[in-house]
N, C-alpha and C. Protein backbone atom coordinates (compact mmCIF):
# COMPACT_ATOMS: atom_id res chain seq x y z
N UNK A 1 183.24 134.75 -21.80
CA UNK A 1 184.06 134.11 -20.79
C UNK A 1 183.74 132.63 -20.70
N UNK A 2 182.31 132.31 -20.80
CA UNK A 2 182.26 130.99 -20.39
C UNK A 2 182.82 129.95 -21.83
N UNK A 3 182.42 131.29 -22.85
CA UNK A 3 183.36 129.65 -23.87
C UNK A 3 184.52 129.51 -24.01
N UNK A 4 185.34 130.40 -23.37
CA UNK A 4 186.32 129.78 -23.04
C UNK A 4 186.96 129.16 -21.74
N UNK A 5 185.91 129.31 -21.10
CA UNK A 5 186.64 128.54 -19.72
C UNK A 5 186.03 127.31 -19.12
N UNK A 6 184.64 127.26 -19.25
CA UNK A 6 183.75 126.63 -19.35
C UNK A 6 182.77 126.87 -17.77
N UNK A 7 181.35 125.90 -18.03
CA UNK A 7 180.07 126.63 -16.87
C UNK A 7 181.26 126.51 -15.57
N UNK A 8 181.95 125.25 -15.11
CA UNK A 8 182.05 124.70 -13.69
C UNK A 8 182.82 126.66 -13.45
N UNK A 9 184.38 126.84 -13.89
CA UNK A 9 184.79 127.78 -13.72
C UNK A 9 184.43 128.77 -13.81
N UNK A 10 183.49 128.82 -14.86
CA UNK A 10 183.00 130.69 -15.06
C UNK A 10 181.85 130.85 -13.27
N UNK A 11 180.93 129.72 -13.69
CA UNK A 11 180.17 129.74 -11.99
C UNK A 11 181.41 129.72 -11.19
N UNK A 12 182.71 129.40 -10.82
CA UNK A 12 183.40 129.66 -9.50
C UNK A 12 183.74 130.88 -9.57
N UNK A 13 184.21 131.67 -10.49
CA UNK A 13 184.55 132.71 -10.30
C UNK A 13 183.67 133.58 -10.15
N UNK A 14 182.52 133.57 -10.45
CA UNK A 14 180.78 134.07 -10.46
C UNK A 14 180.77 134.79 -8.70
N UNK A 15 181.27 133.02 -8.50
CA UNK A 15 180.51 133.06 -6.79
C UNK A 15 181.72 133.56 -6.35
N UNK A 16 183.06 133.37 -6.55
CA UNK A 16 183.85 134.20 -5.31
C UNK A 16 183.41 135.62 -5.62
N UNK A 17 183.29 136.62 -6.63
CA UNK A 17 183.04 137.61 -6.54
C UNK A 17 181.49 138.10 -6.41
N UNK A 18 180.65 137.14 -5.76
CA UNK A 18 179.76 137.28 -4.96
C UNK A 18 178.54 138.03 -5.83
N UNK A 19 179.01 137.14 -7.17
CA UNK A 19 178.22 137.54 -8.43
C UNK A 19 176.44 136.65 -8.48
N UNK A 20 176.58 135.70 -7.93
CA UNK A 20 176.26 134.02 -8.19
C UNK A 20 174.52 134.58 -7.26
N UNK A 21 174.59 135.40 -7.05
CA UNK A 21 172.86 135.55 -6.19
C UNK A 21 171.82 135.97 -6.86
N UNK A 22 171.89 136.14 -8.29
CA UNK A 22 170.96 136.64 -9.01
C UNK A 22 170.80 138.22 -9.38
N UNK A 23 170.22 138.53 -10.70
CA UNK A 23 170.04 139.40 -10.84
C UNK A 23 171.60 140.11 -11.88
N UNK A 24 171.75 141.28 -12.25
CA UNK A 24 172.39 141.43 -13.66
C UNK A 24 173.28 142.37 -12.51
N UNK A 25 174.36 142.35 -12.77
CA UNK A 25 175.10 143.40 -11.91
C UNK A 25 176.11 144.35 -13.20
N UNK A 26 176.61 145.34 -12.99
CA UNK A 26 176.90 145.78 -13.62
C UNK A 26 178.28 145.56 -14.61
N UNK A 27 178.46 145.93 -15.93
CA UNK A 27 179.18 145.28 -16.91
C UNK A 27 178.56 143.80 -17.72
N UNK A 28 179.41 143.46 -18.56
CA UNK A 28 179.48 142.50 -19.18
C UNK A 28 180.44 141.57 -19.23
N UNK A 29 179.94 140.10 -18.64
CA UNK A 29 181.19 139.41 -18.02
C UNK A 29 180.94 138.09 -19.32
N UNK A 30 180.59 137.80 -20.14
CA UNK A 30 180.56 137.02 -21.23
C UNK A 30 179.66 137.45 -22.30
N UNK A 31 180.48 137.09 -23.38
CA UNK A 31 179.95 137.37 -24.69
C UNK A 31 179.37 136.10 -26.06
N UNK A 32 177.98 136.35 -26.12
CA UNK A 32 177.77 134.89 -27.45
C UNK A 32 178.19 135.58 -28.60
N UNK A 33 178.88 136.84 -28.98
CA UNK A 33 179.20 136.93 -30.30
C UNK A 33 180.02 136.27 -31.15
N UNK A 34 180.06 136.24 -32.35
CA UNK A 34 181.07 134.87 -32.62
C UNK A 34 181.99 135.98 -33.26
N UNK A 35 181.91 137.29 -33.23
CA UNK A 35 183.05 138.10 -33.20
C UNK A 35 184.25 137.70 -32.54
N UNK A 36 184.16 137.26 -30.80
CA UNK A 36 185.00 137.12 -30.55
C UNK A 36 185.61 135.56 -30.12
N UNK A 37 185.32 134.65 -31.12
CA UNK A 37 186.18 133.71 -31.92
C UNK A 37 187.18 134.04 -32.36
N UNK A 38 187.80 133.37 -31.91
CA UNK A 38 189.82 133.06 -32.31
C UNK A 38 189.70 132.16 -33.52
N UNK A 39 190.56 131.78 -34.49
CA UNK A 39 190.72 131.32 -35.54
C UNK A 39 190.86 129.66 -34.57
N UNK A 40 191.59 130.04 -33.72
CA UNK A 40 192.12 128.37 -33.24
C UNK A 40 191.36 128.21 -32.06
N UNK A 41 189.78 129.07 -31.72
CA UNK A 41 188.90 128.54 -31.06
C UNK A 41 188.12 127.51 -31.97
N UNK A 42 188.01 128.51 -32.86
CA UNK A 42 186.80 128.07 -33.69
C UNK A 42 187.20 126.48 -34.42
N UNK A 43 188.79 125.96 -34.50
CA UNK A 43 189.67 125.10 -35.13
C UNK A 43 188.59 124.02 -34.15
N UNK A 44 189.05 124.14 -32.80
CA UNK A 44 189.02 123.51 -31.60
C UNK A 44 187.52 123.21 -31.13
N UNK A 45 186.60 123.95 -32.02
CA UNK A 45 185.28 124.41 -30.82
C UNK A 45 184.56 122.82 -30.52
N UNK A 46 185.12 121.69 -31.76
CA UNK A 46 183.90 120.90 -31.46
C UNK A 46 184.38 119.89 -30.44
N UNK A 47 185.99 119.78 -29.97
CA UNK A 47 185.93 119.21 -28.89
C UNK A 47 186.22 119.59 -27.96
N UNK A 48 185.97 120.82 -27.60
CA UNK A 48 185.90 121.21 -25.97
C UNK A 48 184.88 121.23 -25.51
N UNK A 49 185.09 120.60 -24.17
CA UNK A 49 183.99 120.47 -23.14
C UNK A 49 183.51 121.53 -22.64
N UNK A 50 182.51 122.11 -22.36
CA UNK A 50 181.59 123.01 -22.43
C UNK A 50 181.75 123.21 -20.78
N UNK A 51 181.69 122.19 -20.06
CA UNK A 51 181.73 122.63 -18.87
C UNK A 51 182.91 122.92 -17.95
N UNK A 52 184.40 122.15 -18.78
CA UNK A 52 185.13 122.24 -17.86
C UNK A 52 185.97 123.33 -18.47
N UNK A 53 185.63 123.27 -20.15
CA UNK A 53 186.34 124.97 -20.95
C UNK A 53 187.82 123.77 -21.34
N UNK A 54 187.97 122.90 -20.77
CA UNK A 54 189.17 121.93 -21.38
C UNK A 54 189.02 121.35 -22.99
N UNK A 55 190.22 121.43 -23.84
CA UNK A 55 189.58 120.71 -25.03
C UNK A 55 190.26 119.36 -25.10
N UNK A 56 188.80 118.57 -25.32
CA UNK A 56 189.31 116.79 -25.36
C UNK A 56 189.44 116.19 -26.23
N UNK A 57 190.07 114.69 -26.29
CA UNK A 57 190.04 114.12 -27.58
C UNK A 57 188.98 113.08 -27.61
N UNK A 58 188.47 113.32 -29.08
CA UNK A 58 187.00 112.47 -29.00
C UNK A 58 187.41 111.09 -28.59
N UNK A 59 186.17 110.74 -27.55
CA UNK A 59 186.25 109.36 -27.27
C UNK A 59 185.14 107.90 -28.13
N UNK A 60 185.74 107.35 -27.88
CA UNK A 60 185.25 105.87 -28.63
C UNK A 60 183.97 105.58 -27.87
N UNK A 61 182.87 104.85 -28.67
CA UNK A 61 181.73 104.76 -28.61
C UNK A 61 181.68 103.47 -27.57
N UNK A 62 181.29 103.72 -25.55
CA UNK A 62 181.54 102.44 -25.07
C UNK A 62 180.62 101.49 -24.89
N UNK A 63 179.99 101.66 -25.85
CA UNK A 63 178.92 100.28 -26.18
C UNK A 63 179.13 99.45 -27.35
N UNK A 64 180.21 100.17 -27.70
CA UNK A 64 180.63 99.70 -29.45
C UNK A 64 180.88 98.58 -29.32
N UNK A 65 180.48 96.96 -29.74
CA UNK A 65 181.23 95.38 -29.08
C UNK A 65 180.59 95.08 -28.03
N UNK A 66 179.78 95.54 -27.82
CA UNK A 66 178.78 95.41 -26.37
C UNK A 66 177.50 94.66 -26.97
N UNK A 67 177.13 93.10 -26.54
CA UNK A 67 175.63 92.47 -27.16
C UNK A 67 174.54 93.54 -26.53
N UNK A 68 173.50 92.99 -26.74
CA UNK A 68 172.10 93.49 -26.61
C UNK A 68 171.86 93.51 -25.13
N UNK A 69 172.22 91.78 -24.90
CA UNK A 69 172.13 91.46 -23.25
C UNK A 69 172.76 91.82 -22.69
N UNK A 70 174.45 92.30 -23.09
CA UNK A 70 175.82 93.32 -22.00
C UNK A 70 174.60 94.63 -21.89
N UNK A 71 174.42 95.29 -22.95
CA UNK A 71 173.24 96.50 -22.73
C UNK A 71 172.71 96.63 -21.47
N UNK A 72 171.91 95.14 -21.94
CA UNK A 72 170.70 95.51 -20.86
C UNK A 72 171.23 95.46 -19.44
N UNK A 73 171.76 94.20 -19.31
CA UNK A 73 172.79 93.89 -18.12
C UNK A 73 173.23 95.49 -17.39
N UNK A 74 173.84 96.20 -18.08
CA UNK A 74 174.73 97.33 -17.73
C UNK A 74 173.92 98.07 -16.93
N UNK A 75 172.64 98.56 -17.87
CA UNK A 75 171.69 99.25 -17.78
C UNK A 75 170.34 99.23 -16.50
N UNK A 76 170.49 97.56 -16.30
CA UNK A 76 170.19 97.12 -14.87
C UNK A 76 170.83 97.67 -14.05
N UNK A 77 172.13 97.29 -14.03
CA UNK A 77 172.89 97.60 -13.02
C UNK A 77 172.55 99.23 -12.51
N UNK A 78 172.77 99.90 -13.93
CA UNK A 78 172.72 101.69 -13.29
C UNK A 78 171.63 101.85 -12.57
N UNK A 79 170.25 100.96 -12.98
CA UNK A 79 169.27 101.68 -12.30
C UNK A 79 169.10 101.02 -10.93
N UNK A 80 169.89 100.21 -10.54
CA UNK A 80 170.45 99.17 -9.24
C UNK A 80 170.83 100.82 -8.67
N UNK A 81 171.97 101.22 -9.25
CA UNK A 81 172.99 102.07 -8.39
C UNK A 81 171.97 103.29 -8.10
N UNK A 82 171.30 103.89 -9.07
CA UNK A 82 170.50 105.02 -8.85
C UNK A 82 169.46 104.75 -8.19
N UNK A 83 169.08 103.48 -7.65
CA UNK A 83 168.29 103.38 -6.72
C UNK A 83 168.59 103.41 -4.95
N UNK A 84 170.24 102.70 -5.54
CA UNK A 84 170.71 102.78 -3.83
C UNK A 84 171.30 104.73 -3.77
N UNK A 85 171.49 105.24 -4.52
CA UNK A 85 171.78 106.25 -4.33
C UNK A 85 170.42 107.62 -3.72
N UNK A 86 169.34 107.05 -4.40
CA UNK A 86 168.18 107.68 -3.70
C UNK A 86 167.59 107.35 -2.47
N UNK A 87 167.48 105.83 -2.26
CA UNK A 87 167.54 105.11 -1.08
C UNK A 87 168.12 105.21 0.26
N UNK A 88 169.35 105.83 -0.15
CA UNK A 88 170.56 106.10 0.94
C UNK A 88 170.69 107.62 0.98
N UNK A 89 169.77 108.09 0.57
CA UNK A 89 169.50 109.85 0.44
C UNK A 89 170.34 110.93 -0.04
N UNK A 90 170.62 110.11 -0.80
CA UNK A 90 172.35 110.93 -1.86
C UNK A 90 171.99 111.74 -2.81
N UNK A 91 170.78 111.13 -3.40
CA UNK A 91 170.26 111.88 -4.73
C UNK A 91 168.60 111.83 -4.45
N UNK A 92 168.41 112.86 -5.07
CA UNK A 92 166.99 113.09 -4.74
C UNK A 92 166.11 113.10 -6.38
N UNK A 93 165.24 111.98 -6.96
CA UNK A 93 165.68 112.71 -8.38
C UNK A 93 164.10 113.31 -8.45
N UNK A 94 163.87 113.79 -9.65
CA UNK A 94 162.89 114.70 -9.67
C UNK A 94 162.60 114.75 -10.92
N UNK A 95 161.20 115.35 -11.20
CA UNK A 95 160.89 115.73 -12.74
C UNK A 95 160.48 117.23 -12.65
N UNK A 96 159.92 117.69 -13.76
CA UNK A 96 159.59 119.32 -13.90
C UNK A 96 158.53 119.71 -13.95
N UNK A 97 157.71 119.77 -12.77
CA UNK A 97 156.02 120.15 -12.74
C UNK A 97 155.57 120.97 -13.45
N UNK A 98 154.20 121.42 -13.34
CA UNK A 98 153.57 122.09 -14.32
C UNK A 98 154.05 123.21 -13.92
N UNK A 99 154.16 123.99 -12.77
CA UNK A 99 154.95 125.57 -12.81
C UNK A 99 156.36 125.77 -13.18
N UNK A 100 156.83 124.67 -13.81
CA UNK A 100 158.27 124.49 -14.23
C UNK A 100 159.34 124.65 -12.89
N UNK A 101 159.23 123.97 -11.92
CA UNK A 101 159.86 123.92 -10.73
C UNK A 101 159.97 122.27 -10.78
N UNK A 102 161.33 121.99 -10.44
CA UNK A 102 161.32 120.32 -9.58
C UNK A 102 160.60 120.13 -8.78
N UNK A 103 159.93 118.83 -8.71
CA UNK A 103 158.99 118.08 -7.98
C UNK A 103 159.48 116.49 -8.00
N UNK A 104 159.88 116.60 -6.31
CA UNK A 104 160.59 114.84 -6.31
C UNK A 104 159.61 113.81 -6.58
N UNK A 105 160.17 112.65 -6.71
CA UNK A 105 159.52 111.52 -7.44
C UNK A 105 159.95 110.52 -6.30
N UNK A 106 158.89 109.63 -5.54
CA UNK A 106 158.88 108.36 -4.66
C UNK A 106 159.87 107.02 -5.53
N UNK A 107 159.97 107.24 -6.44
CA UNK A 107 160.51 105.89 -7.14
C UNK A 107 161.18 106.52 -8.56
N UNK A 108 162.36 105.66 -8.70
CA UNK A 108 162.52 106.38 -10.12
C UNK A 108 162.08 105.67 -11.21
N UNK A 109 161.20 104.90 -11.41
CA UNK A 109 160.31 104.92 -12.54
C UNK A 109 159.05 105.24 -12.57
N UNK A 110 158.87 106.17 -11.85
CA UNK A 110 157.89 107.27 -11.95
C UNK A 110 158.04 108.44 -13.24
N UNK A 111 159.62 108.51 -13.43
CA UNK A 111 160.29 109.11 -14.29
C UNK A 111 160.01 108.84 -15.79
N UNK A 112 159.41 107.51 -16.15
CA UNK A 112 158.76 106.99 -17.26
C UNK A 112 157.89 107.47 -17.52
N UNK A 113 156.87 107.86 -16.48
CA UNK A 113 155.09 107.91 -16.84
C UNK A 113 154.93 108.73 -17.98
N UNK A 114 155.44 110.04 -18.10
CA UNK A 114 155.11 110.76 -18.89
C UNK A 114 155.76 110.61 -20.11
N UNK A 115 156.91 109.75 -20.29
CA UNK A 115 157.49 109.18 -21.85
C UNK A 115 156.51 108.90 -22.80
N UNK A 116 156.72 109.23 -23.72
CA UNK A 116 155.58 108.51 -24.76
C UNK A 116 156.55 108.15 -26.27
N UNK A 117 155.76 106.81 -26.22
CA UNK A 117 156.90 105.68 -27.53
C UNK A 117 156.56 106.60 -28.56
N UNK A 118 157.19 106.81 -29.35
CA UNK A 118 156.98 107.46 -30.83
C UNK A 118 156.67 106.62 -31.82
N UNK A 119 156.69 105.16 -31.48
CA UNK A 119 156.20 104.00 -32.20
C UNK A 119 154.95 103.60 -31.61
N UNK A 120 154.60 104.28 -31.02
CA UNK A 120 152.71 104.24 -30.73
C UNK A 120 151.82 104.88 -31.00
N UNK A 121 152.32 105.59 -32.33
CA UNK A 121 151.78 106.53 -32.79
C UNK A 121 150.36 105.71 -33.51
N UNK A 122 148.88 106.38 -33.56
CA UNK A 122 148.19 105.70 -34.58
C UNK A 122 148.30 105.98 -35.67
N UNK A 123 148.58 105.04 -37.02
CA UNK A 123 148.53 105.33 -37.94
C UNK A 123 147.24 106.40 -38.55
N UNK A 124 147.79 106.71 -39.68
CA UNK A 124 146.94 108.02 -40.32
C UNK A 124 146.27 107.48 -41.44
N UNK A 125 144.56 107.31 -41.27
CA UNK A 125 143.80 106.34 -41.63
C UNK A 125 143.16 107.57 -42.94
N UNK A 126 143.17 108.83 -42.95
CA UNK A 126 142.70 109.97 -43.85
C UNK A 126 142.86 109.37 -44.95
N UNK A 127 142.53 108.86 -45.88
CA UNK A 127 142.51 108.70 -47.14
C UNK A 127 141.83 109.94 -47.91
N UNK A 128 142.39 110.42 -49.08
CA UNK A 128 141.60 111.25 -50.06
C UNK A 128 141.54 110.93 -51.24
């Protein structure tokens, strides 16, 4: 069901039938077999949106013509907006603690700490 309709709808219909509280209820309400692929799913599969089950037409890359400094510029800005958005108590953001549960974060570049550059790697000094 959900690949063809996609998460937002398959979860609404979940919850009106009062499916959505957990736990396996009886039957089978979606299938991952690729048995049941349609010839003109499978045509279609790589641009439909997964969540809304709509199929789109690929879009253009919107950084494509964009300098280094539009980048960064932009990229300021979002973390401008995602700050007034936590600030103003809209969004709460969070990372994934060690019991694998969200755990909010005072600032969102707290969200960095645990990044690690893959270009800081030490080189591999083993000679044989």
């Amino acid at each position: 069901m959900v690949k063809y309709t996609g998460y937002g709808n398959a979860a609404g219909l979940l919850a009106s039938r009062g499916l959505m509280c957990g736990g396996k209820g009886p039957g089978e309400y979606s299938s991952d077999s690729s048995d049941s692929d349609t010839e003109e799913y499978l045509k279609l599969r790589e641009n439909i949106n997964p969540v809304t089950g709509r199929w789109e037409t690929e879009k253009s890359d919107p950084l494509a013509g964009m300098t280094e400094e539009q980048k960064e510029y932009e990229a300021v800005e979002l973390a401008k907006l995602m700050h007034k958005l936590h600030s103003d108590g809209i969004v709460q953001p969070c990372r994934i603690g060690e019991d694998g549960r969200p755990e909010p974060v005072d600032h969102i570049l707290e969200l960095q700490e645990d990044i690690t550059d893959p270009t800081d790697q030490e080189p591999n000094t083993d000679m044989d």
